[in-house]
C-alpha atoms as a PDB file:
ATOM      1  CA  UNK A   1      80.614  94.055 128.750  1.00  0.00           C
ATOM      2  CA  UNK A   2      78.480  97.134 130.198  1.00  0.00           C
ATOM      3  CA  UNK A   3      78.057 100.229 128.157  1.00  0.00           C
ATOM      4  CA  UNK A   4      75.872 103.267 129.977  1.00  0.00           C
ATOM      5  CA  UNK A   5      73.891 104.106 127.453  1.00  0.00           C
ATOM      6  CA  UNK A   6      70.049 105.069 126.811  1.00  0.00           C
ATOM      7  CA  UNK A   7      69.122 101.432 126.109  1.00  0.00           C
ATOM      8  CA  UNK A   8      65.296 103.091 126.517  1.00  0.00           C
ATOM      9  CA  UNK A   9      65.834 104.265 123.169  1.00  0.00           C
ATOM     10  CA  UNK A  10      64.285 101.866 120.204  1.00  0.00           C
ATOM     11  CA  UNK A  11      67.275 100.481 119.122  1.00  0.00           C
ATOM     12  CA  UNK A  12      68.417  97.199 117.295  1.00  0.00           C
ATOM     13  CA  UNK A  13      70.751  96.260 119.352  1.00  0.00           C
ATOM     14  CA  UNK A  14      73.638  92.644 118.589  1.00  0.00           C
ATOM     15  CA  UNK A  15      76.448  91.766 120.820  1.00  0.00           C
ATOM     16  CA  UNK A  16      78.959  89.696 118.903  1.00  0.00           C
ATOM     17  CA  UNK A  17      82.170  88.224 120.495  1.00  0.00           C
ATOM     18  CA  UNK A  18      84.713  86.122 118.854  1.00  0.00           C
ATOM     19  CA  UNK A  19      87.632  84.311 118.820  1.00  0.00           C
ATOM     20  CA  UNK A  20      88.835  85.032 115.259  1.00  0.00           C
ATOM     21  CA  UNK A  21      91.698  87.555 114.708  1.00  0.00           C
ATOM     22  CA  UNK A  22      90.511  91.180 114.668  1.00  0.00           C
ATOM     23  CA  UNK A  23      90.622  93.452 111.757  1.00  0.00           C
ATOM     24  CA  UNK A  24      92.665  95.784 113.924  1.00  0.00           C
ATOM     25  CA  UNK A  25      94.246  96.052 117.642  1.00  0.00           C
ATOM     26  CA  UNK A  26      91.084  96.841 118.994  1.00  0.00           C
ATOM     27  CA  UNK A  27      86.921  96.126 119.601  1.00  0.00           C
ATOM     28  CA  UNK A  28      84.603  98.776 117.732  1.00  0.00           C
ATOM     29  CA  UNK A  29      81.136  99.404 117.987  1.00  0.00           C
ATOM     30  CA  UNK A  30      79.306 100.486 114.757  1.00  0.00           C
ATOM     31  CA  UNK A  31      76.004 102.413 114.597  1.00  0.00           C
ATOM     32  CA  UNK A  32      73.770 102.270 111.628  1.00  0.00           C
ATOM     33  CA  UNK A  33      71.549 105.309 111.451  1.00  0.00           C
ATOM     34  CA  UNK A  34      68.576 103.880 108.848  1.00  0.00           C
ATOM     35  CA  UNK A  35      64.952 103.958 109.189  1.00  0.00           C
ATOM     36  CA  UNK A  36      64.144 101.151 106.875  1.00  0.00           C
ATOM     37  CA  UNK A  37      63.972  97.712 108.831  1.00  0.00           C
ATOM     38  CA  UNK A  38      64.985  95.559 106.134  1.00  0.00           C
ATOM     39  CA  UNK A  39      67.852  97.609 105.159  1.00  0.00           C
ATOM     40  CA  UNK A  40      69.200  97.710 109.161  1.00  0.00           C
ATOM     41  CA  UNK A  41      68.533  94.519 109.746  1.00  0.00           C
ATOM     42  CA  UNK A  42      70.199  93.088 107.002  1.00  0.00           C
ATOM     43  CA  UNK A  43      73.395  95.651 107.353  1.00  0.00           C
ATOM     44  CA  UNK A  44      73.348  94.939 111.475  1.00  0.00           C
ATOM     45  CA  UNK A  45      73.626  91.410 110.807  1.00  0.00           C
ATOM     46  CA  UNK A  46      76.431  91.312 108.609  1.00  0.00           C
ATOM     47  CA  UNK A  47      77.951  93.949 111.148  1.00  0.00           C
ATOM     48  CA  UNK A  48      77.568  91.908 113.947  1.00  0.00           C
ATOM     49  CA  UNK A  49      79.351  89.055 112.324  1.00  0.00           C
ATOM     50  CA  UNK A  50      82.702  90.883 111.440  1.00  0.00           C
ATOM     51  CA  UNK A  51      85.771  90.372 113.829  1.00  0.00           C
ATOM     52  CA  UNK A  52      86.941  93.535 115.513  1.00  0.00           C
ATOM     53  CA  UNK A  53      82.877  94.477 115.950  1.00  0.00           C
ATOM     54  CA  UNK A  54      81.752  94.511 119.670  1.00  0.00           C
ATOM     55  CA  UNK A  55      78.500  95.871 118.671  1.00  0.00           C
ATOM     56  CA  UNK A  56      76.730  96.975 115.923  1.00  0.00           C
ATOM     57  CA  UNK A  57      73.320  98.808 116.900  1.00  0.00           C
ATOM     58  CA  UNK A  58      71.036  99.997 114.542  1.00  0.00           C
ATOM     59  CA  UNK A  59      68.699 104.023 114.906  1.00  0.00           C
ATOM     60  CA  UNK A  60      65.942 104.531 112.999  1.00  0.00           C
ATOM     61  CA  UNK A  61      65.963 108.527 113.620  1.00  0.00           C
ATOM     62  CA  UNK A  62      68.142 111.324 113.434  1.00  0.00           C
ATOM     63  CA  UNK A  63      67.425 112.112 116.772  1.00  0.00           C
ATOM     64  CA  UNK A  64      68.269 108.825 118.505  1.00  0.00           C
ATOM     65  CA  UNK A  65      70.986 107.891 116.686  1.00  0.00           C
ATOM     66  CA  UNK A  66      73.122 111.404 117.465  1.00  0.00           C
ATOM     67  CA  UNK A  67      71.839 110.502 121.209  1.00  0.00           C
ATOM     68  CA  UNK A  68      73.247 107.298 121.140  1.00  0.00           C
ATOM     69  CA  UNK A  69      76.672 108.446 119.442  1.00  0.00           C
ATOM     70  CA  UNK A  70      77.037 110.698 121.948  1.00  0.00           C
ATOM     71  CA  UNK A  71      76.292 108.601 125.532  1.00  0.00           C
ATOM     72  CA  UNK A  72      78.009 105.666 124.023  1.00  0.00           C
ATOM     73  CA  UNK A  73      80.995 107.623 122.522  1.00  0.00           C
ATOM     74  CA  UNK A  74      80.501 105.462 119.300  1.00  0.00           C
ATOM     75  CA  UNK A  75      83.685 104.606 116.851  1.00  0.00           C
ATOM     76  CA  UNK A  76      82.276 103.986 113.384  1.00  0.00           C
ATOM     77  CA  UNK A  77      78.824 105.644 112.487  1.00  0.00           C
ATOM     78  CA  UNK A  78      77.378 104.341 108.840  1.00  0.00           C
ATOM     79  CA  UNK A  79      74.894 106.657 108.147  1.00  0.00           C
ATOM     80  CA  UNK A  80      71.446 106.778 105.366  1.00  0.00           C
ATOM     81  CA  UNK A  81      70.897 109.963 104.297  1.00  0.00           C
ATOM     82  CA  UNK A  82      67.192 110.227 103.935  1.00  0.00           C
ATOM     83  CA  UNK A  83      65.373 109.942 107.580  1.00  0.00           C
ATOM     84  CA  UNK A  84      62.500 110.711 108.705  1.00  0.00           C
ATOM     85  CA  UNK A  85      63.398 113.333 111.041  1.00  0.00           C
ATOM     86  CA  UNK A  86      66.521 115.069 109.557  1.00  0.00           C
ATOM     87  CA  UNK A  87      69.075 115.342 106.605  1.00  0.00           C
ATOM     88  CA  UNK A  88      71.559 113.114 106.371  1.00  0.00           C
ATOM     89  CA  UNK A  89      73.832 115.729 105.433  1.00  0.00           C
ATOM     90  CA  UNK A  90      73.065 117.995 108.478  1.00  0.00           C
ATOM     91  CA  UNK A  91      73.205 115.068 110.819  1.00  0.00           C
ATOM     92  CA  UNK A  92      76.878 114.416 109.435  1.00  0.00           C
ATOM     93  CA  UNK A  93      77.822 117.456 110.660  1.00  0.00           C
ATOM     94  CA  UNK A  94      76.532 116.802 113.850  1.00  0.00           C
ATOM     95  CA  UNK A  95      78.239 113.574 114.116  1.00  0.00           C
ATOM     96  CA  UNK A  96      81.383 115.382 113.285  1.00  0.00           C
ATOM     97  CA  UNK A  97      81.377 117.823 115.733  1.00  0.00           C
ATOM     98  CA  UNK A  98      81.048 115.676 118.522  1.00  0.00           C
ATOM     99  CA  UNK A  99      84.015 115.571 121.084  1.00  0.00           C
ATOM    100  CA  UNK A 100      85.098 111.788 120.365  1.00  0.00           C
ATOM    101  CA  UNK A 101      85.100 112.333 116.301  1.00  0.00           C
ATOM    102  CA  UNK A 102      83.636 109.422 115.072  1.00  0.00           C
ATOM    103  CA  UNK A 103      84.288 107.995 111.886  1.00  0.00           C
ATOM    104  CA  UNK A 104      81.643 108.617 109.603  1.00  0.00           C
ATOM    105  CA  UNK A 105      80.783 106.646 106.476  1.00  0.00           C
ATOM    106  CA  UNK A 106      77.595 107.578 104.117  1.00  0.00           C
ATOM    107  CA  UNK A 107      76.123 104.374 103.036  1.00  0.00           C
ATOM    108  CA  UNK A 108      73.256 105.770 100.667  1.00  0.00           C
ATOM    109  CA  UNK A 109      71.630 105.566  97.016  1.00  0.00           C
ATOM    110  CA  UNK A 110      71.719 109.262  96.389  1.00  0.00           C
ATOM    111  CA  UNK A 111      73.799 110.344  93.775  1.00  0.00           C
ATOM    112  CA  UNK A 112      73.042 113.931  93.966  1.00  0.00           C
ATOM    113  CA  UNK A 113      76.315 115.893  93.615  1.00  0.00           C
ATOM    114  CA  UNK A 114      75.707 117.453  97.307  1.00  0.00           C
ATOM    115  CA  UNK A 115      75.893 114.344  98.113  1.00  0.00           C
ATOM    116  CA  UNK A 116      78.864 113.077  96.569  1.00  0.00           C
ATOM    117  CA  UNK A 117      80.645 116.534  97.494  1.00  0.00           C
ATOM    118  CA  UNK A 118      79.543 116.296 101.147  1.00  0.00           C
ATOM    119  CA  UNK A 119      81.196 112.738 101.315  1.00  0.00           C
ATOM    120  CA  UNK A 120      84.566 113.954  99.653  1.00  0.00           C
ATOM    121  CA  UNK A 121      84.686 116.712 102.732  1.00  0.00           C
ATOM    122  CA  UNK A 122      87.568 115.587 105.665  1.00  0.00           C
ATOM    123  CA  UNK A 123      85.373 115.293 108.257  1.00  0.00           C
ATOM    124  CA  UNK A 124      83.575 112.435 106.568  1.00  0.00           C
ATOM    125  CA  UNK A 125      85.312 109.041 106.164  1.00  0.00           C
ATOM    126  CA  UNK A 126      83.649 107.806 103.099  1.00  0.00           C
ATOM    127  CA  UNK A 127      80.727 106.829 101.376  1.00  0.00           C
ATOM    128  CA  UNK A 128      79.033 103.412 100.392  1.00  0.00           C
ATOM    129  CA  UNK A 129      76.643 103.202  97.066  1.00  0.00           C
ATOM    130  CA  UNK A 130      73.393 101.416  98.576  1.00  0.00           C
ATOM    131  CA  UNK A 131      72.788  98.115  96.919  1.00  0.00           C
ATOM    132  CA  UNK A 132      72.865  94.513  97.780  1.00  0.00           C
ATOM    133  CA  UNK A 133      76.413  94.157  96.772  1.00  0.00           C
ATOM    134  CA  UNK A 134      77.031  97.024  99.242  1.00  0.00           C
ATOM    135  CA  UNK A 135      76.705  94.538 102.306  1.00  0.00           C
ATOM    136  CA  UNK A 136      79.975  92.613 100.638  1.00  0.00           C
ATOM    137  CA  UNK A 137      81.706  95.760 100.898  1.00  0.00           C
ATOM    138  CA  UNK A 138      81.575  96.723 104.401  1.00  0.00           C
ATOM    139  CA  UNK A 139      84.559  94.040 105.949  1.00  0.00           C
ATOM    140  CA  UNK A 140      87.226  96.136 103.463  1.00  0.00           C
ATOM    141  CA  UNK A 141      85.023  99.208 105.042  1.00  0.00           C
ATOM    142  CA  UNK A 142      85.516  98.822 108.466  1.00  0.00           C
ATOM    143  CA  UNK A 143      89.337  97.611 107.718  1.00  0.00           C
ATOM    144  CA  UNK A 144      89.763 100.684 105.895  1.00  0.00           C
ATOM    145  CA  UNK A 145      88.204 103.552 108.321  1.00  0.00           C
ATOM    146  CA  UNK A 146      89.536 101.659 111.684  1.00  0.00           C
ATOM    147  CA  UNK A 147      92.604 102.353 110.263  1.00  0.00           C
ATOM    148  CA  UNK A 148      92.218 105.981 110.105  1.00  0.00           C
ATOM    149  CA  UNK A 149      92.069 105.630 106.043  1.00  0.00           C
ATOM    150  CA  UNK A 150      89.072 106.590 104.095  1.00  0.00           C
ATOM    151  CA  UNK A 151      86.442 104.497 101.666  1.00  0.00           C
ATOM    152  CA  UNK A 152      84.706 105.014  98.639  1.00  0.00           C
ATOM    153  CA  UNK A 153      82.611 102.605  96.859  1.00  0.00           C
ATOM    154  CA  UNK A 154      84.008 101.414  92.978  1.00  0.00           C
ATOM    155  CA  UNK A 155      80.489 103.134  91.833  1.00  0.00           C
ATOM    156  CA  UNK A 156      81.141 106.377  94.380  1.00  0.00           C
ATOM    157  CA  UNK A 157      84.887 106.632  93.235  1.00  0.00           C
ATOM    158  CA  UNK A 158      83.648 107.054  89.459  1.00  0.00           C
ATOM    159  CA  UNK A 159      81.180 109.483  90.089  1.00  0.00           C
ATOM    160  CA  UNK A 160      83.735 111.625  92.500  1.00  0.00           C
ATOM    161  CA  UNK A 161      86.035 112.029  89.941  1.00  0.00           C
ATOM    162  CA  UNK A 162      83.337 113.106  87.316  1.00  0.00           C
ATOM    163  CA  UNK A 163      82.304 115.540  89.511  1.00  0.00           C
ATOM    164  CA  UNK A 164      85.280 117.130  90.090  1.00  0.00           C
ATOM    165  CA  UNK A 165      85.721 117.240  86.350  1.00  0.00           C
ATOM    166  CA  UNK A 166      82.405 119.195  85.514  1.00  0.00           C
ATOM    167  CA  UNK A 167      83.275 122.619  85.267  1.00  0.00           C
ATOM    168  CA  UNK A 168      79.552 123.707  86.215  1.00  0.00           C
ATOM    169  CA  UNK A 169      79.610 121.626  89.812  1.00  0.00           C
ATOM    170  CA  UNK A 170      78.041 124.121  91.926  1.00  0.00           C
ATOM    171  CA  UNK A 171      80.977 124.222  94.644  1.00  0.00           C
ATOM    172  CA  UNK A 172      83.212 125.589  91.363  1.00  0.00           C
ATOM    173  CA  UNK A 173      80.292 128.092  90.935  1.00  0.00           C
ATOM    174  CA  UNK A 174      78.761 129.250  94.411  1.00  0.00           C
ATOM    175  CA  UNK A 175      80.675 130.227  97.731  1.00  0.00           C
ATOM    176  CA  UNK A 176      80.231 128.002 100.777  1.00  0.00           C
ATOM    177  CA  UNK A 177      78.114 131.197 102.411  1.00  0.00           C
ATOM    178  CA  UNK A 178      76.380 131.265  98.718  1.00  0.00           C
ATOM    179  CA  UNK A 179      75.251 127.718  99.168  1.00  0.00           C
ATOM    180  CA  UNK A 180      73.991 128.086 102.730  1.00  0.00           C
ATOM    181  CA  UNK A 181      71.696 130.796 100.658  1.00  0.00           C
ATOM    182  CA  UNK A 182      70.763 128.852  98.032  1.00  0.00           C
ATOM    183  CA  UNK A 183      69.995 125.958 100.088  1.00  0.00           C
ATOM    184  CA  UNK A 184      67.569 128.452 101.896  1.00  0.00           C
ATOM    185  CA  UNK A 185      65.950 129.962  98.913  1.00  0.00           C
ATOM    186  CA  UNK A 186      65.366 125.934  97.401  1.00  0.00           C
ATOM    187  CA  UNK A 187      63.453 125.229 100.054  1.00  0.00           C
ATOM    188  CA  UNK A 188      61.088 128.257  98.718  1.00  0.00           C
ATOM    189  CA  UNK A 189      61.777 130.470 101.615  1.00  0.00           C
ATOM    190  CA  UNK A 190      61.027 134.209 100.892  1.00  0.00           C
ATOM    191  CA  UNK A 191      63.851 137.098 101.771  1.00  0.00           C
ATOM    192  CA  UNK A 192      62.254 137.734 105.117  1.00  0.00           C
ATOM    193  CA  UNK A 193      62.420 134.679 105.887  1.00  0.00           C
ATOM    194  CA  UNK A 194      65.778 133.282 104.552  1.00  0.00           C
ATOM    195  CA  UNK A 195      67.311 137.197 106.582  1.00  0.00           C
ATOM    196  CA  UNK A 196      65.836 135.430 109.724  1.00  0.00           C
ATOM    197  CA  UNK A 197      67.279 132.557 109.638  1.00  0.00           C
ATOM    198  CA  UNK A 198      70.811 133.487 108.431  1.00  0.00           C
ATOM    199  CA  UNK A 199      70.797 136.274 110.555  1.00  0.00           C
ATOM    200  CA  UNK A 200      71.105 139.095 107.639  1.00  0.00           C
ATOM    201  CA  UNK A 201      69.262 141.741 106.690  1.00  0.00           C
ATOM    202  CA  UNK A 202      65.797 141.397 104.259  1.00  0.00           C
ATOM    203  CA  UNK A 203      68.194 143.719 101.623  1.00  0.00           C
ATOM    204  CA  UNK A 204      71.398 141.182 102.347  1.00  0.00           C
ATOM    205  CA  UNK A 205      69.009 138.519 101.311  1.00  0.00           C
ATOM    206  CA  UNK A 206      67.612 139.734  98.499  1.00  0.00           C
ATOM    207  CA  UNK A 207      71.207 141.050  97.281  1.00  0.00           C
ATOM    208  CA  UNK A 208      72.155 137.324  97.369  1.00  0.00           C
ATOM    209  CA  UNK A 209      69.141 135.300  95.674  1.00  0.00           C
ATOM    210  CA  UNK A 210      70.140 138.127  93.039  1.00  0.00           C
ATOM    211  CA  UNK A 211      73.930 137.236  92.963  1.00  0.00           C
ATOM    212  CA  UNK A 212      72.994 133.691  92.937  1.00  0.00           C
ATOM    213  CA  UNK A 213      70.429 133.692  90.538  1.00  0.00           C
ATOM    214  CA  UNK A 214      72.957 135.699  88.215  1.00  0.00           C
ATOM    215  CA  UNK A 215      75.586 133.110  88.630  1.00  0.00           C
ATOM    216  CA  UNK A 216      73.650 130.097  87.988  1.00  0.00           C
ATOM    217  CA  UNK A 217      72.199 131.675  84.658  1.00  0.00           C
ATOM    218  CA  UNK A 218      68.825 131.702  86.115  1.00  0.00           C
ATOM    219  CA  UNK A 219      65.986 133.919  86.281  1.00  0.00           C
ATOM    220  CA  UNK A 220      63.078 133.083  88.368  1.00  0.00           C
ATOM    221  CA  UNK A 221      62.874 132.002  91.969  1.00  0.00           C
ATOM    222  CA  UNK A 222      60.881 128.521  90.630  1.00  0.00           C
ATOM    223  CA  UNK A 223      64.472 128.167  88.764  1.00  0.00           C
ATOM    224  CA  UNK A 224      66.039 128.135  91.529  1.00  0.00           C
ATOM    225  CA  UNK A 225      63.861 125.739  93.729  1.00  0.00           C
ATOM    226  CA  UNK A 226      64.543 123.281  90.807  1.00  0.00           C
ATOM    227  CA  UNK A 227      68.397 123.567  90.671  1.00  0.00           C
ATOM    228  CA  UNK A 228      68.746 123.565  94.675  1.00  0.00           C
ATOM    229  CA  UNK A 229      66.311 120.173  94.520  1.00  0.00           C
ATOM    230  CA  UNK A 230      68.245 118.626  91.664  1.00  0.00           C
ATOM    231  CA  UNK A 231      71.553 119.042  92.754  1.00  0.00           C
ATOM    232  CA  UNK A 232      70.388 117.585  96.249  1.00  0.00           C
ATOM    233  CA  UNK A 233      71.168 121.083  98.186  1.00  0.00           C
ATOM    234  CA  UNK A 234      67.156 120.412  99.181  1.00  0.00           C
ATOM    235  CA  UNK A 235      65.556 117.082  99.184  1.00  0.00           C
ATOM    236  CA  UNK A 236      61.891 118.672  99.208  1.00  0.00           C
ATOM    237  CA  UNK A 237      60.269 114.988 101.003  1.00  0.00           C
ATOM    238  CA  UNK A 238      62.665 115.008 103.876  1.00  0.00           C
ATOM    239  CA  UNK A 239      62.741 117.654 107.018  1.00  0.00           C
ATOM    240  CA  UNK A 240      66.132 119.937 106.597  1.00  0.00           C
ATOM    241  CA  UNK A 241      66.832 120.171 110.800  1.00  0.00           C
ATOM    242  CA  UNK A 242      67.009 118.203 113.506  1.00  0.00           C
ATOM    243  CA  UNK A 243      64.170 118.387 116.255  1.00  0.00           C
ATOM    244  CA  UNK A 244      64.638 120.452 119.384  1.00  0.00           C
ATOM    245  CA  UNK A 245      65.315 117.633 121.482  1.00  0.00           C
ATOM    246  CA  UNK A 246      68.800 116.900 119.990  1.00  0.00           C
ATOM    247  CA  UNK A 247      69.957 120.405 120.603  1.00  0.00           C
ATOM    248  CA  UNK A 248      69.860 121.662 116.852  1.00  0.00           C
END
């Protein structure tokens, strides 16, 4: 079996063929996208092992991984959400838009409620609690998304539904185009700069770190770099973009 893809690239990479019946009609390949060794070479493994799994390749970056889904047209993409080069949620997106669609499963240990509300969103096929029970899970995973059907971890399932049961969840409170502000101003950008990159005016800006603020029951800009970091809007150790070589 041949694929054309950037094999250059530092990827994990374990061919697995077998005689067993499949989970479904068809072979799938599966990239991880983690940077932690022992966690993709433990998940690869168990991958690599399932029937219906032609290959499972592991990415330790953003970057490669999004190169790799793309040249190799990718079916199943389980993705970390803390990397070294991007966030996880950003890279989603990515993923999504790309013109095969791959099926896209978060396999992290964030909790955050950006988190859990970015995983309930259609373009995402589910989400996986990291832990070392999580490995047992991904056979009913793969069954599942193949399929076309999502998957949600017991332990992501609960907190989904408690989510959408707080009445102060920030998607009940803030406007998608609010969010993209807020997410802006948490990372402790100034109106000049947050204008520049949303491509508003320095008054538009200000106008909505004022709305935002006033919504949120909050009164200082410090506020407000604490409620974007603890609802996971910002993760203030990782990078928010992708690097210019991926096209971002």
């Amino acid at each position: 079996m041949n694929l054309t893809c950037p094999w250059g690239l530092q990827f994990i990479i374990w061919w697995h063929y077998t005689g067993r019946s499949t989970v479904c009609s068809k072979f799938f390949s599966v990239l991880y996208i983690e940077d932690e060794p022992i966690w993709s070479g433990l998940v690869v493994a168990v991958l690599a092992d399932l029937p219906g799994v032609r290959a499972a390749v592991a990415a330790a970056t953003g970057a490669e991984g999004l190169v790799h889904a793309r040249a190799c047209r990718t079916e199943v993409v389980l993705l970390d959400l803390r990397l070294p080069d991007v966030d996880g949620l950003i890279l989603a997106d990515r993923l999504a838009a790309l013109p095969h669609r791959p099926r896209i499963v978060l396999f992290s240990a964030r909790s955050d409620e950006a988190a859990l509300h970015a995983a309930s969103r259609p373009h995402l096929a589910g989400m996986i609690g990291k832990s070392l029970q999580a490995s047992r899970l991904l056979p009913r995973m793969l069954e599942e998304v193949t399929a076309g059907r999502r998957f949600f971890s017991p332990d992501v399932r609960t907190a989904l539904q408690e989510l959408k049961g707080k009445p102060d969840a920030f998607f009940k409170i803030l406007s998608p185009r609010e969010l993209e502000f807020a997410a802006a101003f948490g990372r402790g950008l100034g109106d000049e700069a947050v204008a520049a990159e949303l491509g508003v005016g320095v008054f538009a800006a200000r106008s909505q770190r004022q709305r935002i603020m006033q919504k949120l029951g909050l009164h200082r800009s410090p506020e407000l770099i604490h409620w974007a970091i603890r609802t996971g809007l910002v993760d203030p150790v990782r990078p928010p973009l992708l690097r210019a070589e991926t096209g971002r």
